[in-house]
C-alpha atoms as a PDB file:
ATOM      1  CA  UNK A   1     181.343 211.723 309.657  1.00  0.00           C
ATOM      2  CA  UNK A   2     179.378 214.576 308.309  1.00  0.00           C
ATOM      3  CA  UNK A   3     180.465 216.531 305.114  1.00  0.00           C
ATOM      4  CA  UNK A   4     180.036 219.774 305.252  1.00  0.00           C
ATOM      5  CA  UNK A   5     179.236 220.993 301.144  1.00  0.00           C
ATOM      6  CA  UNK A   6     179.477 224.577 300.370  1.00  0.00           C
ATOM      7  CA  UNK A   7     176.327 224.960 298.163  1.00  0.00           C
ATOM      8  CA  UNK A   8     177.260 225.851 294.793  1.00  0.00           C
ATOM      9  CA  UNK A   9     177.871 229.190 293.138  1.00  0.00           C
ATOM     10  CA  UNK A  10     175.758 230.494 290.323  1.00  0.00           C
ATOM     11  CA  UNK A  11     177.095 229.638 286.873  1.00  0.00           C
ATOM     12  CA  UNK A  12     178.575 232.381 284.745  1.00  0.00           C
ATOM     13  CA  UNK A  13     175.204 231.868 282.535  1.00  0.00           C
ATOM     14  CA  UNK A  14     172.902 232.522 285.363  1.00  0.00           C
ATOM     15  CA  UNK A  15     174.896 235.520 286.611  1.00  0.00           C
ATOM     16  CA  UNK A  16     174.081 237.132 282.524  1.00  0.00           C
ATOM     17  CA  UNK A  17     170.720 236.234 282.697  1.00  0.00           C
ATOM     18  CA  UNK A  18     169.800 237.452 286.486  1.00  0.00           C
ATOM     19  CA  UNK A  19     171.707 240.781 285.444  1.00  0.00           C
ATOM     20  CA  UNK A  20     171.205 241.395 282.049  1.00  0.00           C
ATOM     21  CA  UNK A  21     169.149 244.815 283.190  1.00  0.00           C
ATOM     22  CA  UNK A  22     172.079 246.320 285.119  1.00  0.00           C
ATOM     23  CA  UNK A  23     174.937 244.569 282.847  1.00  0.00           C
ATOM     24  CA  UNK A  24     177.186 245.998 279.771  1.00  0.00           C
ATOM     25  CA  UNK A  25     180.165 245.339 278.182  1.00  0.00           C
ATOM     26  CA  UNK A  26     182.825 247.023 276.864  1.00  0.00           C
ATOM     27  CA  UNK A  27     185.381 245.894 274.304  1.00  0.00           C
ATOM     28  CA  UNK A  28     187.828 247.283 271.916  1.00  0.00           C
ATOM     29  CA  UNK A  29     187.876 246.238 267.789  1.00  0.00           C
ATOM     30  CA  UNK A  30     190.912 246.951 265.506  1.00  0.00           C
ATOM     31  CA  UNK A  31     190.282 248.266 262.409  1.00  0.00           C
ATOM     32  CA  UNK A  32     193.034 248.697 259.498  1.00  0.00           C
ATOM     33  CA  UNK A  33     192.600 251.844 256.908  1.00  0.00           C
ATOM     34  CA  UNK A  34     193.432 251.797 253.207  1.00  0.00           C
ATOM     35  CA  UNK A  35     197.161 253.809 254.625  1.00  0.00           C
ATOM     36  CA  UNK A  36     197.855 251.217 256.985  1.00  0.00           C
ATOM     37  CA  UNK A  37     197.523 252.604 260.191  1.00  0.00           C
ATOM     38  CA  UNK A  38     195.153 251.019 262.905  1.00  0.00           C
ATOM     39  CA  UNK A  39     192.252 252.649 264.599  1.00  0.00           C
ATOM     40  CA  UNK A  40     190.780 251.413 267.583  1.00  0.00           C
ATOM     41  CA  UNK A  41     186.984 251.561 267.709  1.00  0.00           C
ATOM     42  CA  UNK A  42     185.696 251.776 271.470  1.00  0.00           C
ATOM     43  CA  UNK A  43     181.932 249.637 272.122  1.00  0.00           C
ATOM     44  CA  UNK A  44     179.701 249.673 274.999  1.00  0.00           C
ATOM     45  CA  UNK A  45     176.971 247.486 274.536  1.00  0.00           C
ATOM     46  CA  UNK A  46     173.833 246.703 276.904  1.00  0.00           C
ATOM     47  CA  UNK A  47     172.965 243.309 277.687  1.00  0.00           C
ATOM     48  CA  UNK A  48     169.431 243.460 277.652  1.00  0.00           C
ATOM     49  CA  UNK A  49     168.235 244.511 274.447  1.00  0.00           C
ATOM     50  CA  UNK A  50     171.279 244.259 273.104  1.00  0.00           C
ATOM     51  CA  UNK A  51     171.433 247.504 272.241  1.00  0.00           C
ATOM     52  CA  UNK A  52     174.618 250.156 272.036  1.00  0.00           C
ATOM     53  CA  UNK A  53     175.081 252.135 274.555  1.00  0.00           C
ATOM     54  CA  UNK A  54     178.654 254.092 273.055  1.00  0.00           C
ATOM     55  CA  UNK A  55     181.182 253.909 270.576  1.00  0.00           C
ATOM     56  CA  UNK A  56     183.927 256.072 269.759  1.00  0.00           C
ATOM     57  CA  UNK A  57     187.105 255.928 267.527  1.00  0.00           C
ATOM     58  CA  UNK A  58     190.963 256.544 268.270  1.00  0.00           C
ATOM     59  CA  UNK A  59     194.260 255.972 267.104  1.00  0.00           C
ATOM     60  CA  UNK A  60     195.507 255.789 270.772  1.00  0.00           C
ATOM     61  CA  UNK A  61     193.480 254.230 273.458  1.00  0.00           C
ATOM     62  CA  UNK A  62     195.044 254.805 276.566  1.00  0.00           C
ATOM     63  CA  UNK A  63     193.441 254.236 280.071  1.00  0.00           C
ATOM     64  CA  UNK A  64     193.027 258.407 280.223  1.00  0.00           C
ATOM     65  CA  UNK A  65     191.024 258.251 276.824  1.00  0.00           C
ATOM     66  CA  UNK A  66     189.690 255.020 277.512  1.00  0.00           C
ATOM     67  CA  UNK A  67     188.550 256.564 281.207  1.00  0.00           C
ATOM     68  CA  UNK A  68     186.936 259.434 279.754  1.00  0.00           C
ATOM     69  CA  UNK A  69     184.627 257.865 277.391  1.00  0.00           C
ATOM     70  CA  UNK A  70     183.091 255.729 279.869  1.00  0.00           C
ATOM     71  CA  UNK A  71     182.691 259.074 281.847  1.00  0.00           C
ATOM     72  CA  UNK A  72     180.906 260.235 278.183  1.00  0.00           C
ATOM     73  CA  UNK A  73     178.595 257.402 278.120  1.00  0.00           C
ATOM     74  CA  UNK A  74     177.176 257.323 281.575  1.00  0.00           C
ATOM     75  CA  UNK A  75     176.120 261.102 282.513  1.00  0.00           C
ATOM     76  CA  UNK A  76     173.753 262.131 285.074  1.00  0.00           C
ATOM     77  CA  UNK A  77     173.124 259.160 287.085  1.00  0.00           C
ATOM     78  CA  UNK A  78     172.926 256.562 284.241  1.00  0.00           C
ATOM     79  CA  UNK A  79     175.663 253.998 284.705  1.00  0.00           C
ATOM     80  CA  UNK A  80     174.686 250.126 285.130  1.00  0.00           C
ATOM     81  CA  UNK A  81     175.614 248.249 288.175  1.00  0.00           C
ATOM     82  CA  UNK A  82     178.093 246.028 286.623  1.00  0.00           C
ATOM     83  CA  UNK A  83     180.546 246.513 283.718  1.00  0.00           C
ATOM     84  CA  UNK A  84     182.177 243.224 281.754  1.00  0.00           C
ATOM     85  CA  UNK A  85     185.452 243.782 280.113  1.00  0.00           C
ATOM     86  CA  UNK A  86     188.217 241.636 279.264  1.00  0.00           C
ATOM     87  CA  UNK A  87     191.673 242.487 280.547  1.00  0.00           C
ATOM     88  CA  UNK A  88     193.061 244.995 277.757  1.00  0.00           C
ATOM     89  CA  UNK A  89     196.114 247.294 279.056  1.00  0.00           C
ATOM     90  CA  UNK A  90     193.932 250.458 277.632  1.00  0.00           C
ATOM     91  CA  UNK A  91     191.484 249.382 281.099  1.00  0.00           C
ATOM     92  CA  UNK A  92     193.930 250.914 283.366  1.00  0.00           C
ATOM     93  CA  UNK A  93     194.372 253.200 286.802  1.00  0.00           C
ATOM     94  CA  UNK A  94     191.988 256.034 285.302  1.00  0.00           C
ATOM     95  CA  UNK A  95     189.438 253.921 283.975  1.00  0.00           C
ATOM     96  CA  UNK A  96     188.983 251.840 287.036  1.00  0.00           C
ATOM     97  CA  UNK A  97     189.276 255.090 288.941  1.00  0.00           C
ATOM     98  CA  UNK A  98     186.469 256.626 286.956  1.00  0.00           C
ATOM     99  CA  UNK A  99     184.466 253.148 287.191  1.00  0.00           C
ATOM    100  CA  UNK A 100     184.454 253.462 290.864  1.00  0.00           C
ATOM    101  CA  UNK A 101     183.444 257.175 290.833  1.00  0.00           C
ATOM    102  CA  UNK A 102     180.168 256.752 288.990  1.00  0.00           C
ATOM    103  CA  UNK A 103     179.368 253.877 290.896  1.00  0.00           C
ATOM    104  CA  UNK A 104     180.220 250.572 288.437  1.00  0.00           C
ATOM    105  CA  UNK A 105     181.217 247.255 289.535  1.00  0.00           C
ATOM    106  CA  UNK A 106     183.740 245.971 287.353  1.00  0.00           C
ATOM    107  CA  UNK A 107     183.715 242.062 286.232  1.00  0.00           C
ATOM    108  CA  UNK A 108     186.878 241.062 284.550  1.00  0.00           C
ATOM    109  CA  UNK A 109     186.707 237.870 282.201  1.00  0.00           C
ATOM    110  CA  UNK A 110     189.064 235.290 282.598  1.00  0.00           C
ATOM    111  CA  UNK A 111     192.845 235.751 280.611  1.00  0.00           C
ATOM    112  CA  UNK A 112     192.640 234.707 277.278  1.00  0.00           C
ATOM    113  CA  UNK A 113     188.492 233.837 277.355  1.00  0.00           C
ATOM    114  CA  UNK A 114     186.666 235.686 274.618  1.00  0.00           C
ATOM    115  CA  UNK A 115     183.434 233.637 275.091  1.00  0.00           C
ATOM    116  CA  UNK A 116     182.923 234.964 278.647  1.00  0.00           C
ATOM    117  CA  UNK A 117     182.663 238.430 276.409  1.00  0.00           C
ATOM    118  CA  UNK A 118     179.524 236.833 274.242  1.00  0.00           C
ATOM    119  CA  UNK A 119     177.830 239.952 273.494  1.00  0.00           C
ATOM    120  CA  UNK A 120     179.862 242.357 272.860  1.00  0.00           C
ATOM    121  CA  UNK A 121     182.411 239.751 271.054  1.00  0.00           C
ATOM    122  CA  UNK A 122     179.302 238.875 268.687  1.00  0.00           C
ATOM    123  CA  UNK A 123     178.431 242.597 267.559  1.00  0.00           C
ATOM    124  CA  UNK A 124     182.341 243.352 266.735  1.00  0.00           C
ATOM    125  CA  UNK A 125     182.035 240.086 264.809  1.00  0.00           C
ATOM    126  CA  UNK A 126     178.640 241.366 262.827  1.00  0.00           C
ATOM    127  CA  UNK A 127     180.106 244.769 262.089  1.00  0.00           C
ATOM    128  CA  UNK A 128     183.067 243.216 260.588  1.00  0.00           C
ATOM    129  CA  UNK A 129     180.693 240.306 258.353  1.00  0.00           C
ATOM    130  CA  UNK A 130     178.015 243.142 258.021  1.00  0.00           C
ATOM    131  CA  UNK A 131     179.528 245.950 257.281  1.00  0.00           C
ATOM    132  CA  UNK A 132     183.650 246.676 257.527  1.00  0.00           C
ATOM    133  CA  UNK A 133     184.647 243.714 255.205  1.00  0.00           C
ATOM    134  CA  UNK A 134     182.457 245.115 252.732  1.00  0.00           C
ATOM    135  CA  UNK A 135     184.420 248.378 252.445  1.00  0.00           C
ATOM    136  CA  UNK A 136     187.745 250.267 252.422  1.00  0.00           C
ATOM    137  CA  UNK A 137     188.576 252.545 255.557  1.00  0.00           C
ATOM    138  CA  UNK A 138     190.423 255.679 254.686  1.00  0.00           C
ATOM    139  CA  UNK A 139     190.758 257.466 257.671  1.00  0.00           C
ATOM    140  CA  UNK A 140     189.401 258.308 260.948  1.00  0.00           C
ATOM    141  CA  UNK A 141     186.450 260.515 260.258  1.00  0.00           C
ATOM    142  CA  UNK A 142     185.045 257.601 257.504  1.00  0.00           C
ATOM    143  CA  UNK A 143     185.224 255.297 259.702  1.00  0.00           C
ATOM    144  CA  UNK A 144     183.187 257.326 262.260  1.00  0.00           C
ATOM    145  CA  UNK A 145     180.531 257.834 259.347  1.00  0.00           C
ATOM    146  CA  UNK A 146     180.335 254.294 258.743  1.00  0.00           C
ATOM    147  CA  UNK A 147     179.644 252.828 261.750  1.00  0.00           C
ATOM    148  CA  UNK A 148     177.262 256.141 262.753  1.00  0.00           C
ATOM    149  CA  UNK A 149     175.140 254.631 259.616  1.00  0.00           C
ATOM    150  CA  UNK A 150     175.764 250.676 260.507  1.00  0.00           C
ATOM    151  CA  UNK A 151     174.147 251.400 264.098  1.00  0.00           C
ATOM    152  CA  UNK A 152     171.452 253.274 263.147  1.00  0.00           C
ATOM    153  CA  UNK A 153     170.474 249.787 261.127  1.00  0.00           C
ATOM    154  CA  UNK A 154     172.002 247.563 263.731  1.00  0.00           C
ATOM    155  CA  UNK A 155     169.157 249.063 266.099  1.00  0.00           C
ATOM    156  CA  UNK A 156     166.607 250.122 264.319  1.00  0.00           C
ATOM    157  CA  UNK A 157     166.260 246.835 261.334  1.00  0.00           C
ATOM    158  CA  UNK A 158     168.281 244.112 262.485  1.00  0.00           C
ATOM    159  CA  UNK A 159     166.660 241.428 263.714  1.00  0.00           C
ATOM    160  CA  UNK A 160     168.046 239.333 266.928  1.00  0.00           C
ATOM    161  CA  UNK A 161     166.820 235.530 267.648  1.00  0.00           C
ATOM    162  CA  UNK A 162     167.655 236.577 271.396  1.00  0.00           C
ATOM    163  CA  UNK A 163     165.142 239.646 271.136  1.00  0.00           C
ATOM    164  CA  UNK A 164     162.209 236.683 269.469  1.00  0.00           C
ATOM    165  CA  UNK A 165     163.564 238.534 265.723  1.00  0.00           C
ATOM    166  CA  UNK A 166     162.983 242.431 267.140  1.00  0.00           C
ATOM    167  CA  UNK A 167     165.704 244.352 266.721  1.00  0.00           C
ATOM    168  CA  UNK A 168     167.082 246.338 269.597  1.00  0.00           C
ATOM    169  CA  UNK A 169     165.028 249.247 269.576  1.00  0.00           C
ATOM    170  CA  UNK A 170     161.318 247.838 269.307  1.00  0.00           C
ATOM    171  CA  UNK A 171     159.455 247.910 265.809  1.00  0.00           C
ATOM    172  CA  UNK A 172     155.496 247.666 265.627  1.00  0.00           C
ATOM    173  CA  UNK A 173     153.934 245.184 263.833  1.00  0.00           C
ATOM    174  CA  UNK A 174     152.573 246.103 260.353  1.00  0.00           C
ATOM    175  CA  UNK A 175     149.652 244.161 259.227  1.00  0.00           C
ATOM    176  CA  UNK A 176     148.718 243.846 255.518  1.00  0.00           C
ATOM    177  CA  UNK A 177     146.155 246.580 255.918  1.00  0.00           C
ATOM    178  CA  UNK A 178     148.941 249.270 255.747  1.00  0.00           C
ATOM    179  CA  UNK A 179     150.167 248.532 251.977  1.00  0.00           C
ATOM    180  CA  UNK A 180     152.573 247.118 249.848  1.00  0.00           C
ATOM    181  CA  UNK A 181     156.143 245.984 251.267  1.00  0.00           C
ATOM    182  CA  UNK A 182     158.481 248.545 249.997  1.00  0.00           C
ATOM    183  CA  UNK A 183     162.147 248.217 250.111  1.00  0.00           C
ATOM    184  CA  UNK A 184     164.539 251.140 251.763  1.00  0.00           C
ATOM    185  CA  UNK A 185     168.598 251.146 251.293  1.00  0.00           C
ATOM    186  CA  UNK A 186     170.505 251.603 254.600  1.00  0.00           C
ATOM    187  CA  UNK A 187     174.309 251.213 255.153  1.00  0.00           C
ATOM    188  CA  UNK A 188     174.987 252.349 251.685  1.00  0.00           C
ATOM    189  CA  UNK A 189     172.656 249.694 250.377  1.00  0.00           C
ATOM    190  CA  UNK A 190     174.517 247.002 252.307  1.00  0.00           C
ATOM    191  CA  UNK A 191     171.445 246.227 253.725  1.00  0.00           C
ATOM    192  CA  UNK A 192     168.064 246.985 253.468  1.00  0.00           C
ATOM    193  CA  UNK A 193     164.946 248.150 255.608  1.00  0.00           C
ATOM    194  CA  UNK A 194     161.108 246.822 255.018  1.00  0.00           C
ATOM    195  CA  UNK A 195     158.082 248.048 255.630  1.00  0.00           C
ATOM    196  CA  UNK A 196     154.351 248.562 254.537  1.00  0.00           C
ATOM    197  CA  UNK A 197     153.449 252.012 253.186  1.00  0.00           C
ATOM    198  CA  UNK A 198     150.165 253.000 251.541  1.00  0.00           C
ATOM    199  CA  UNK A 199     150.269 253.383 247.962  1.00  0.00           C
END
């Protein structure tokens, strides 16, 4: 008798690579202030630089809120063709409504499978070693004024093995020729920035 195979689907690593131009993904970190209440900090990152797309800051995420800042983040014909998320309640009716109306394909990770997430999963993980752990959140508006100066570093001076050690938004090369290495605070002086600069 003959078998009949079905050939095999693509793996969940070739389906990242082959789409890492029209891919982001969205996920949601928890961050506790010095009063103990819990903000919820809204990222959209892009696959293929890495780089961040959105991020905004709430005490309440609900699918309406949730809905409206993808809405925010893709105007004027910009959205991606596919959007990863994991399955969070705040990804409701309105926000797969709104997904459909700008034209996104949703991808849903698996229950309970952070890894399928990589991305996004490793940037909330390097604001919280980089950046949050290192200070104390007092309320909304400093917490917006923190991350506003982490991302500004996180794309502009941090380096990615991924990206061959560029950082998200591309640097140019500075040769000798251009001076001494000077040093330049950023975060706070959590981190620093380095480049050549005639003396």
């Amino acid at each position: 008798m003959v078998r009949h195979c079905k050939p095999p689907s693509q793996t969940w690593r070739t389906f990242l690579q082959n789409h890492a131009q029209d891919l982001v993904s969205t996920d949601f970190s928890v961050v506790p202030t010095a009063m103990f209440r819990v903000l919820f900090v809204f990222l959209i990152l892009s696959h293929d630089r890495r780089r961040l797309v959105y991020y905004s800051v709430t005490q309440h995420p609900t699918s309406a809120w949730t809905a409206q800042q993808l809405l925010e983040a893709f105007p004027w014909d910009s959205a991606p063709r596919y959007l990863l998320h994991d399955r969070d309640g705040s990804y409701g009716n309105e926000f797969h409504q709104a997904a459909e109306w700008i034209g996104i394909h949703e991808v849903r990770t698996a229950p309970r499978s952070p890894w399928q997430n990589a991305y996004v999963e490793r940037l909330i993980g390097s604001i919280r070693r980089e950046c949050l752990d290192h200070v104390i959140v007092l309320r909304e508006s400093g917490l917006r004024r923190i991350l506003k100066s982490y991302f500004a570093y996180y794309e502009r001076s941090r380096t990615h093995l991924s990206l061959a050690k560029d950082a998200p938004i591309p640097r140019a090369q500075q040769p000798p020729e251009l001076g001494r290495v000077i040093e330049l605070p950023e975060v706070g002086g959590l981190h620093h920035r380095y480049e050549r600069r005639a003396a």
